[in-house]
Protein backbone atom coordinates (compact mmCIF):
# COMPACT_ATOMS: atom_id res chain seq x y z
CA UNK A 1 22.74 -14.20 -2.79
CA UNK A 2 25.52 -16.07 -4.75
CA UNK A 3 23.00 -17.06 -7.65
CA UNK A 4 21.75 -13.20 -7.91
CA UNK A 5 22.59 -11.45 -11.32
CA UNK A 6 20.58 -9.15 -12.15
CA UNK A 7 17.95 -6.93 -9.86
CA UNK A 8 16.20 -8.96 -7.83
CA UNK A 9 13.84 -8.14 -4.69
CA UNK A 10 15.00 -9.67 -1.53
CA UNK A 11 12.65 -10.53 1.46
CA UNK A 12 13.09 -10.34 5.31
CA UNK A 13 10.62 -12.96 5.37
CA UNK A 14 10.78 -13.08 9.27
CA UNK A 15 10.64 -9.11 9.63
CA UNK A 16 7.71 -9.25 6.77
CA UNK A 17 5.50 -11.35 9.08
CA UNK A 18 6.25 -9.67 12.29
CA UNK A 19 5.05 -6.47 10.78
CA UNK A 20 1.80 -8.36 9.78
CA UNK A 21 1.85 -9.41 13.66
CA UNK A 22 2.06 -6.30 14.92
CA UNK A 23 -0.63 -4.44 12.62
CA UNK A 24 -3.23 -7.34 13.10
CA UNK A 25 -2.34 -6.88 17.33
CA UNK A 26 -2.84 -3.59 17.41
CA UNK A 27 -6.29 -3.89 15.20
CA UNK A 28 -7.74 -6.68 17.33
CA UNK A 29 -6.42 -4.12 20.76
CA UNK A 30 -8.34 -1.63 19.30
CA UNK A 31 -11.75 -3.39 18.79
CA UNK A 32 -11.35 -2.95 14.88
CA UNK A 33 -11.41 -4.85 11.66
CA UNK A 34 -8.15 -4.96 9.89
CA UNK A 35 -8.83 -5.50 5.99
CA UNK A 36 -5.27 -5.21 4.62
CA UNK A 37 -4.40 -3.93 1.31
CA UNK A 38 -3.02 -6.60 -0.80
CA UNK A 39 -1.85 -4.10 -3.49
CA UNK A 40 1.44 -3.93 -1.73
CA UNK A 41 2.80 -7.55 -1.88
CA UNK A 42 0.14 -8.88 -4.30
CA UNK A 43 1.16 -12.21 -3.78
CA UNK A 44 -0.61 -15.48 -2.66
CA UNK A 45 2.01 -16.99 -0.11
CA UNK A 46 2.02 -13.76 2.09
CA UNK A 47 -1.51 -13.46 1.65
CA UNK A 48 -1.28 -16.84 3.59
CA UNK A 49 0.69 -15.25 6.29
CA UNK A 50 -2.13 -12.76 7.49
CA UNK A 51 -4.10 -16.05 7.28
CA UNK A 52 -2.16 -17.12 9.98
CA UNK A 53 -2.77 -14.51 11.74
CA UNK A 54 -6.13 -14.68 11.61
CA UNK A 55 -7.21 -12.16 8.38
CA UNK A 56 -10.07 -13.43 6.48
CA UNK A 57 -10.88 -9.67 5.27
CA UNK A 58 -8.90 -8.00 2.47
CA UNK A 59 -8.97 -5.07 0.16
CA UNK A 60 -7.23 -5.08 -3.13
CA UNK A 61 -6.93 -2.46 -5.94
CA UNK A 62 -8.75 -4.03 -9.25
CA UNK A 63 -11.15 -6.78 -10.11
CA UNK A 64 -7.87 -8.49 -11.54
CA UNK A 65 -6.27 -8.73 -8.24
CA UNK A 66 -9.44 -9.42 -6.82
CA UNK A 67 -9.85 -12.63 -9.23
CA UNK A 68 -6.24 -13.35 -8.37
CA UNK A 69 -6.93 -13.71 -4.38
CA UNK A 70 -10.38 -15.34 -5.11
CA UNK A 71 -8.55 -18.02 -6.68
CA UNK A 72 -6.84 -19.03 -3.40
CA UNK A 73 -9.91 -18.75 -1.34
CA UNK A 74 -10.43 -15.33 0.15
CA UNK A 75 -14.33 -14.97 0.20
CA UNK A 76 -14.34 -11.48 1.47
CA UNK A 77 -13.14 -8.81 -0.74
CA UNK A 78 -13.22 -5.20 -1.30
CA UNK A 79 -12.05 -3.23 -4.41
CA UNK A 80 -10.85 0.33 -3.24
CA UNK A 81 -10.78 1.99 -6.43
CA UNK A 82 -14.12 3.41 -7.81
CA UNK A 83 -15.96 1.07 -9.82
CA UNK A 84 -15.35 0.72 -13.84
CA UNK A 85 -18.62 -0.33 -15.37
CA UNK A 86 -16.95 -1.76 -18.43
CA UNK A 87 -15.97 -4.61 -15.62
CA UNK A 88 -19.27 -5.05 -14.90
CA UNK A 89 -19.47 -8.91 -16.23
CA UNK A 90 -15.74 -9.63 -13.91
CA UNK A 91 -17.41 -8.11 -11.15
CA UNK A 92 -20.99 -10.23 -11.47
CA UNK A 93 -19.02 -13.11 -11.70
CA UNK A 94 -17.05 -12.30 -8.64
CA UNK A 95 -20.15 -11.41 -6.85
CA UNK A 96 -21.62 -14.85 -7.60
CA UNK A 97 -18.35 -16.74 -5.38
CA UNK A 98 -17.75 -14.66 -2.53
CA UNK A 99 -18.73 -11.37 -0.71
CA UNK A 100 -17.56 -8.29 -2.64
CA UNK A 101 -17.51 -4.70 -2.36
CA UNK A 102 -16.99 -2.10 -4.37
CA UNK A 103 -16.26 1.81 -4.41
CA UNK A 104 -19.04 4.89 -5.57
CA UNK A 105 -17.04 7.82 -6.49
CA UNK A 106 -19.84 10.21 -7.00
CA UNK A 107 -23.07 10.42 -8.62
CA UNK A 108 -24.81 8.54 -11.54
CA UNK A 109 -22.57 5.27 -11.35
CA UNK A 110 -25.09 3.21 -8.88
CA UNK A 111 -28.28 3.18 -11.38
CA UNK A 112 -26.12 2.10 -14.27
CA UNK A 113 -24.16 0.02 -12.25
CA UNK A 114 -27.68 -2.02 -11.12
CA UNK A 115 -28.91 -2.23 -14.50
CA UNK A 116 -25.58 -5.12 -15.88
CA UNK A 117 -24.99 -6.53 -12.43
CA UNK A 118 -27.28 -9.49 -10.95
CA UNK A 119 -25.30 -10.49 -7.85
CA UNK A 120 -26.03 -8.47 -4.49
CA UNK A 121 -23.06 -6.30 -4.07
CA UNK A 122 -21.21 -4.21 -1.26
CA UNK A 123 -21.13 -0.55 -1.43
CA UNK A 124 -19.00 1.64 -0.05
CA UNK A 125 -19.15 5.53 -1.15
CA UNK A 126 -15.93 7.06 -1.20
CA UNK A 127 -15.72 10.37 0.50
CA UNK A 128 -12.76 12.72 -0.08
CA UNK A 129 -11.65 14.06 3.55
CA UNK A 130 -8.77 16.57 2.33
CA UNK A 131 -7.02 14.20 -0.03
CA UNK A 132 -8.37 15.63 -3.42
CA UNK A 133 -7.74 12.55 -5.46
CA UNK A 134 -11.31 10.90 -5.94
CA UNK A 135 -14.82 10.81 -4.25
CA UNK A 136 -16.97 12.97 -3.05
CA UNK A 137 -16.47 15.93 -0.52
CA UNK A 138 -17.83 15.25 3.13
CA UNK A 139 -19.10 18.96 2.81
CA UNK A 140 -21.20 17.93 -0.42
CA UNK A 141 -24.01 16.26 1.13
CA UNK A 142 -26.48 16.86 -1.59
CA UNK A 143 -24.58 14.65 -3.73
CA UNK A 144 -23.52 11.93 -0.98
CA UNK A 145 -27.56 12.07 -0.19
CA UNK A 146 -28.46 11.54 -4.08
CA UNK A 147 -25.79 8.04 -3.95
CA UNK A 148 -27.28 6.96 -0.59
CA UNK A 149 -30.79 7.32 -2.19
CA UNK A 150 -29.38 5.57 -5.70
CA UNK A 151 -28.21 2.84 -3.22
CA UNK A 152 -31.40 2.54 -1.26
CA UNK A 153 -33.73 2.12 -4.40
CA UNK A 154 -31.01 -0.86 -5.75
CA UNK A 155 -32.14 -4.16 -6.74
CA UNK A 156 -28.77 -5.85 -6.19
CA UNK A 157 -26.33 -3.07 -4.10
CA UNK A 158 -26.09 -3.15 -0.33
CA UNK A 159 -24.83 0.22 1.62
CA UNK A 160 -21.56 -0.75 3.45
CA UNK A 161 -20.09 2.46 4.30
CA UNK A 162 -18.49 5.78 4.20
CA UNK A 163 -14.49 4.92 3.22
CA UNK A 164 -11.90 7.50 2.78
CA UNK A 165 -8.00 7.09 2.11
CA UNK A 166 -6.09 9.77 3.88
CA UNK A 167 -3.31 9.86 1.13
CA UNK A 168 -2.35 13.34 2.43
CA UNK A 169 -0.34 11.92 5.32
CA UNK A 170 2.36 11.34 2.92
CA UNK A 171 2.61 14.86 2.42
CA UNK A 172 2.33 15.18 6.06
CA UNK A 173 5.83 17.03 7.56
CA UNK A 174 5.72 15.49 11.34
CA UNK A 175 4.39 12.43 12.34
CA UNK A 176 2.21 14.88 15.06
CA UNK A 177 0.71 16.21 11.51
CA UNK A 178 0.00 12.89 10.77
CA UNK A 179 -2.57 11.94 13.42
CA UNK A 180 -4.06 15.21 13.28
CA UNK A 181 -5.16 14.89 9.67
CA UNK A 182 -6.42 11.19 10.37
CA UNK A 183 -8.46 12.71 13.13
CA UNK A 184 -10.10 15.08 11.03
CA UNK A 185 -10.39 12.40 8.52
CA UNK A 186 -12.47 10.71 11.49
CA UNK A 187 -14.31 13.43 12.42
CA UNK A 188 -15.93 14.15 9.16
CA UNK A 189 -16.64 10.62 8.43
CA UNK A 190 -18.17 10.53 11.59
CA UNK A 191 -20.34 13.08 11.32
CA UNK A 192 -21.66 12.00 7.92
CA UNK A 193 -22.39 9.08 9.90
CA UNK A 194 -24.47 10.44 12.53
CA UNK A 195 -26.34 12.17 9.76
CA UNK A 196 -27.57 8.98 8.37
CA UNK A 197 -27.64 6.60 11.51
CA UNK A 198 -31.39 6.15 11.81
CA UNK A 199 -31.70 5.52 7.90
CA UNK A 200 -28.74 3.11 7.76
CA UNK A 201 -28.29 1.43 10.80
CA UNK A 202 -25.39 -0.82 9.84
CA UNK A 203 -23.31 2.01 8.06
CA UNK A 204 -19.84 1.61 8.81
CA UNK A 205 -16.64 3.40 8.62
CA UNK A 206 -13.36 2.80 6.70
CA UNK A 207 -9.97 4.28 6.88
CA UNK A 208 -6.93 3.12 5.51
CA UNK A 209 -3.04 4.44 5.01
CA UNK A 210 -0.28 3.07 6.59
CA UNK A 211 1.00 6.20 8.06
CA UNK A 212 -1.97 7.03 10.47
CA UNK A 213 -2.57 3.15 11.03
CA UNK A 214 1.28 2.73 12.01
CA UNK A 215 1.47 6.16 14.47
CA UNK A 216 -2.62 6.06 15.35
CA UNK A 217 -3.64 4.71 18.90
CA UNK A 218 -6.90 5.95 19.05
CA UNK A 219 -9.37 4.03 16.26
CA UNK A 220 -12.48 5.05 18.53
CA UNK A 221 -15.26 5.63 16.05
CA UNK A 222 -13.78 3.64 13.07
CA UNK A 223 -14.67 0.33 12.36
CA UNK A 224 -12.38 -1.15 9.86
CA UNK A 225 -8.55 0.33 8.75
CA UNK A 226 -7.04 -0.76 5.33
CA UNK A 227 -3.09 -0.45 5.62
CA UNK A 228 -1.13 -2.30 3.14
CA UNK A 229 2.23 -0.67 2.74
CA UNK A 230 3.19 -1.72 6.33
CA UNK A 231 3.62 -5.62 5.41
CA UNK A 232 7.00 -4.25 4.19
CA UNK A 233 7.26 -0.32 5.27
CA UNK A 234 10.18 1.79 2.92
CA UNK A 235 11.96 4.64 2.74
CA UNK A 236 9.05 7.05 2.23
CA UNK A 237 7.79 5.63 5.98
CA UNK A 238 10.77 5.53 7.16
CA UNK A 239 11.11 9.01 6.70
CA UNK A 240 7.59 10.09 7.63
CA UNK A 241 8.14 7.96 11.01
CA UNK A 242 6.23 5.68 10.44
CA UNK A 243 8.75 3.24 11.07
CA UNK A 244 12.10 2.47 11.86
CA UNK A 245 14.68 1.39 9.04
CA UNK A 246 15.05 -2.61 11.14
CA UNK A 247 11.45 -2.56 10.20
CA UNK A 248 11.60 -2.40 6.54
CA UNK A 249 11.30 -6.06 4.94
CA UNK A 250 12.13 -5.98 1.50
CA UNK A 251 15.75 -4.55 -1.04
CA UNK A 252 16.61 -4.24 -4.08
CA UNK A 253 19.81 -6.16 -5.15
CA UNK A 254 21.55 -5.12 -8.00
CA UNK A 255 24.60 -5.39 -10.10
CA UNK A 256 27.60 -3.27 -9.63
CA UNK A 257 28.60 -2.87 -13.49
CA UNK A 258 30.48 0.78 -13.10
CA UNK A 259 32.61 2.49 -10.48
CA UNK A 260 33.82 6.16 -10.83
CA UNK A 261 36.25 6.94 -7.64
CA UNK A 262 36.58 11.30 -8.79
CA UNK A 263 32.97 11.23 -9.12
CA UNK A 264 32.44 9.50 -6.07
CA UNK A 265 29.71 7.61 -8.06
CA UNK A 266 28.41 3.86 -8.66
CA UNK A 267 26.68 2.56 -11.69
CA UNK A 268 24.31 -0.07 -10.87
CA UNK A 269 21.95 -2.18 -12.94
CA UNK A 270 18.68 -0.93 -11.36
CA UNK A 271 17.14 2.13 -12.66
CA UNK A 272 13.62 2.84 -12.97
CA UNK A 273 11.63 -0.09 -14.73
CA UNK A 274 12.55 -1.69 -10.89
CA UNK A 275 12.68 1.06 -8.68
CA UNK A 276 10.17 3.48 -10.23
CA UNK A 277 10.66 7.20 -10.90
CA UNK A 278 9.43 8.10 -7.22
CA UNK A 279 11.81 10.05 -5.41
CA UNK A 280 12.30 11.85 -1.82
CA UNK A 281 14.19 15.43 -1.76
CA UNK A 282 16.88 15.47 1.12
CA UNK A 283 17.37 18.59 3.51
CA UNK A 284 19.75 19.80 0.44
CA UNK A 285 16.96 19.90 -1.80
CA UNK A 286 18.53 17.09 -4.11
CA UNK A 287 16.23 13.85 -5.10
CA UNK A 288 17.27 10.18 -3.59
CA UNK A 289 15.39 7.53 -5.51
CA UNK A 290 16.48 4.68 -2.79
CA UNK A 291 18.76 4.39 0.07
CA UNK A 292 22.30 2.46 -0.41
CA UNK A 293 23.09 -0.74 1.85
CA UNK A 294 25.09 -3.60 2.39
CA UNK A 295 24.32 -7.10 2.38
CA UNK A 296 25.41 -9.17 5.03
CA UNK A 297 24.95 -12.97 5.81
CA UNK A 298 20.99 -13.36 5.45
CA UNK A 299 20.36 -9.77 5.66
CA UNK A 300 21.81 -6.49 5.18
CA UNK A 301 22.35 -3.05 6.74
CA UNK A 302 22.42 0.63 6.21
CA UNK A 303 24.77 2.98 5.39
CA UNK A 304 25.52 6.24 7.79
CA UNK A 305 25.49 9.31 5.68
CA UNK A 306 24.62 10.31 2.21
CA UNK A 307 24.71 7.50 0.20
CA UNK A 308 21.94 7.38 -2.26
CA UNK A 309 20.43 6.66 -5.42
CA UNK A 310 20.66 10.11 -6.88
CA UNK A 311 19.24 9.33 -10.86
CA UNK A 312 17.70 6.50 -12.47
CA UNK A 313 17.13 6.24 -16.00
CA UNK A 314 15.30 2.91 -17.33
CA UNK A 315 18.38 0.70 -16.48
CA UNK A 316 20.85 2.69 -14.88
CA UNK A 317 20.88 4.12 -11.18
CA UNK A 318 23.70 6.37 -9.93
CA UNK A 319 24.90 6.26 -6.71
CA UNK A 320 26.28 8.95 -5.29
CA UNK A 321 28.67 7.06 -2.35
CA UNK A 322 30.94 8.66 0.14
CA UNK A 323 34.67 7.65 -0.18
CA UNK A 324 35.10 6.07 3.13
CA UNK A 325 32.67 3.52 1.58
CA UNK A 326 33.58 3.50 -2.07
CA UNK A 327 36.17 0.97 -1.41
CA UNK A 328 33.92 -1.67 0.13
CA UNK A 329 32.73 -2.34 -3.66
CA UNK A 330 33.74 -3.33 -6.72
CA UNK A 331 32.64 -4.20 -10.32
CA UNK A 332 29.98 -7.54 -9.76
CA UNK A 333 29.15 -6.72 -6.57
CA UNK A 334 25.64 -6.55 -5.29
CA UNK A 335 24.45 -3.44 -4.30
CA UNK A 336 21.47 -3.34 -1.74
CA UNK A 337 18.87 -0.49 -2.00
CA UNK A 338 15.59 1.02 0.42
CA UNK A 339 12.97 1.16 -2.38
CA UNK A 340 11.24 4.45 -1.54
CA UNK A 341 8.25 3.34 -2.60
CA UNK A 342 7.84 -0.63 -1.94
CA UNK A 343 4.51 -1.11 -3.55
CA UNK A 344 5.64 0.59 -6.80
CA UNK A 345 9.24 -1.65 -6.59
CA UNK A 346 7.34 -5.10 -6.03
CA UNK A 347 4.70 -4.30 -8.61
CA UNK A 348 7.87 -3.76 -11.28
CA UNK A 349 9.50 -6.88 -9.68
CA UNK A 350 7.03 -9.23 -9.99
CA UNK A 351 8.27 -11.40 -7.61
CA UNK A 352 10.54 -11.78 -4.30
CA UNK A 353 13.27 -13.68 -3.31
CA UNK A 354 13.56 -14.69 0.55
CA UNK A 355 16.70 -14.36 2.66
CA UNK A 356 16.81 -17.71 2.65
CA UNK A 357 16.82 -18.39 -1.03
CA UNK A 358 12.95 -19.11 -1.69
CA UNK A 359 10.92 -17.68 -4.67
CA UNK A 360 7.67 -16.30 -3.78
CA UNK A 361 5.12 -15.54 -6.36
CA UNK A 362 3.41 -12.47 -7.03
CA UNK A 363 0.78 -11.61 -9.43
């Protein structure tokens, strides 16, 4: 960490791969197919570590990322967001190398989408459980009829599934919580299933947040999950219980360019073009943009107490520090912080540097 001067992401590489271990264990225990989300580390090297493990099945978030990961020789992609025709040509071309799928997010897209693509593809129609972002309501069955009925009269589109992303688990205010709004997740993809069992007989179902796929033991009924936030966990799990803070694989390490002792306050260059804006509001009802720790040799640790990242503007981050700690630091220090949200950090990053002093590349 000697070399390090300006914010950099640093990489348990040893914890990262243990908690792509443990999620591809508890997949294969549970009779299910594990399709990670690459949109978390977006990068080629750790893609290779859930190769080790035995991955050949990933989801990613756009046809870019998905051209990335084709490029090192993943042949079985999904793109969980819905579909953007004006792609169409990236996606043909895609289709042509490898097996793809994509996402319907309601009605009309699938006969337009047939009429500029040439290559079979995957179909998967997203169907809102309770999350209220995108796709279609479970209860809406005229509509998720009309798409299966788009899909069935398609020259080049093959029915994979019902898929749903249970983003309201991060809302979620107990881990119990949690696995009750996964179940119900379950329960109404399951039922759509049912519905359309004779028609379809390979339709499958997919479910994927790391929240219910970290706390979740029973998968019965589902037949693929699509985690990705796990390969390196943060704050925002932490704090749902998701995980515990030894778990977490990646900090941010910035510069210590201001210290205000009355204040009880640190300056640090790391605001939010490398943190983000996203935020978590403590018992007290004040905002913490990342947790403050120390770096030790080849690794760190946290800080007891209320010692946060309390405002970020595009290059600064204030620390609000307790005294008994204030006088561990001083101006040119590094400063360690718990992203809150790890995808958003790594996507700003751009890139991570291991423990041990090795760059790995992201996209």
């Amino acid at each position: 960490m000697k070399n390090i001067t300006t914010p950099t992401l640093l990489l348990n590489t040893k914890q990262c791969r243990q908690n792509i271990k443990s999620m591809v264990g508890k997949a294969h225990n549970a009779n299910i197919l594990l399709r990670p989300h690459f949109k978390t580390h977006q990068s080629r090297m750790i893609g290779e570590w859930f190769r080790d493990e035995g991955v050949h099945s990933i989801t990613v978030s756009s046809v870019k990322m998905a051209q990335y990961f084709a490029e090192d020789g993943w042949k079985n992609i999904s793109i969980a967001f819905p579909v953007n025709l004006l792609e169409a040509q990236e996606i043909n071309e895609l289709a042509a190398k490898l097996s793809l799928n994509i996402l319907i997010a309601g009605t009309q897209t699938v006969p337009l989408l047939d009429k500029i693509v040439s290559n079979e593809l995957g179909v998967w129609i997203k169907i809102d459980t309770g999350y209220g972002r995108s796709g279609i309501s479970s209860e809406k069955t005229v509509e998720i009829e009309q798409v299966l009925a788009e899909i069935n009269e398609s020259k080049h589109l093959r029915l994979e599934g019902f898929l749903s992303h249970t983003g309201n688990t991060y809302h979620a205010n107990s881990t119990q919580e949690i696995i009750n709004l996964f179940s119900e997740a379950r329960r109404k993809l399951s039922d759509l299933k049912m519905n359309y069992l004779k028609t379809f007989p390979h339709i499958k179902i997919s479910l994927g947040d790391t929240p219910s796929a970290s706390l979740v033991n029973d998968f019965s009924g589902i037949d693929e999950i699509r985690p990705g936030n796990f390969v390196f966990y943060d704050l925002m799990q932490y704090k749902l219980g998701s995980c515990s803070l030894n778990e977490i694989a990646v900090a941010l390490a910035c510069p210590v360019v201001a210290i205000y002792p009355d204040r009880k306050q640190m300056i640090i260059y790391g605001g939010a073009v490398h943190l983000s804006k996203e935020y978590l509001v403590d018992k007290n009802g004040e905002k913490n943009f990342g947790q403050l720790l120390v770096f030790k040799d080849k690794g760190w640790r946290t800080l007891e107490g209320d010692n946060k990242v309390m405002s970020v503007s595009q290059e600064h981050g204030i620390i609000q520090i307790e005294e008994k700690y204030l006088k561990n630091f001083k101006i040119g220090d590094l400063a360690g912080i718990i992203p809150v949200h790890s995808c958003l950090t790594a996507n700003l990053m751009k890139s991570y540097l291991s423990l041990d002093g090795e760059i790995i590349d992201h996209l």
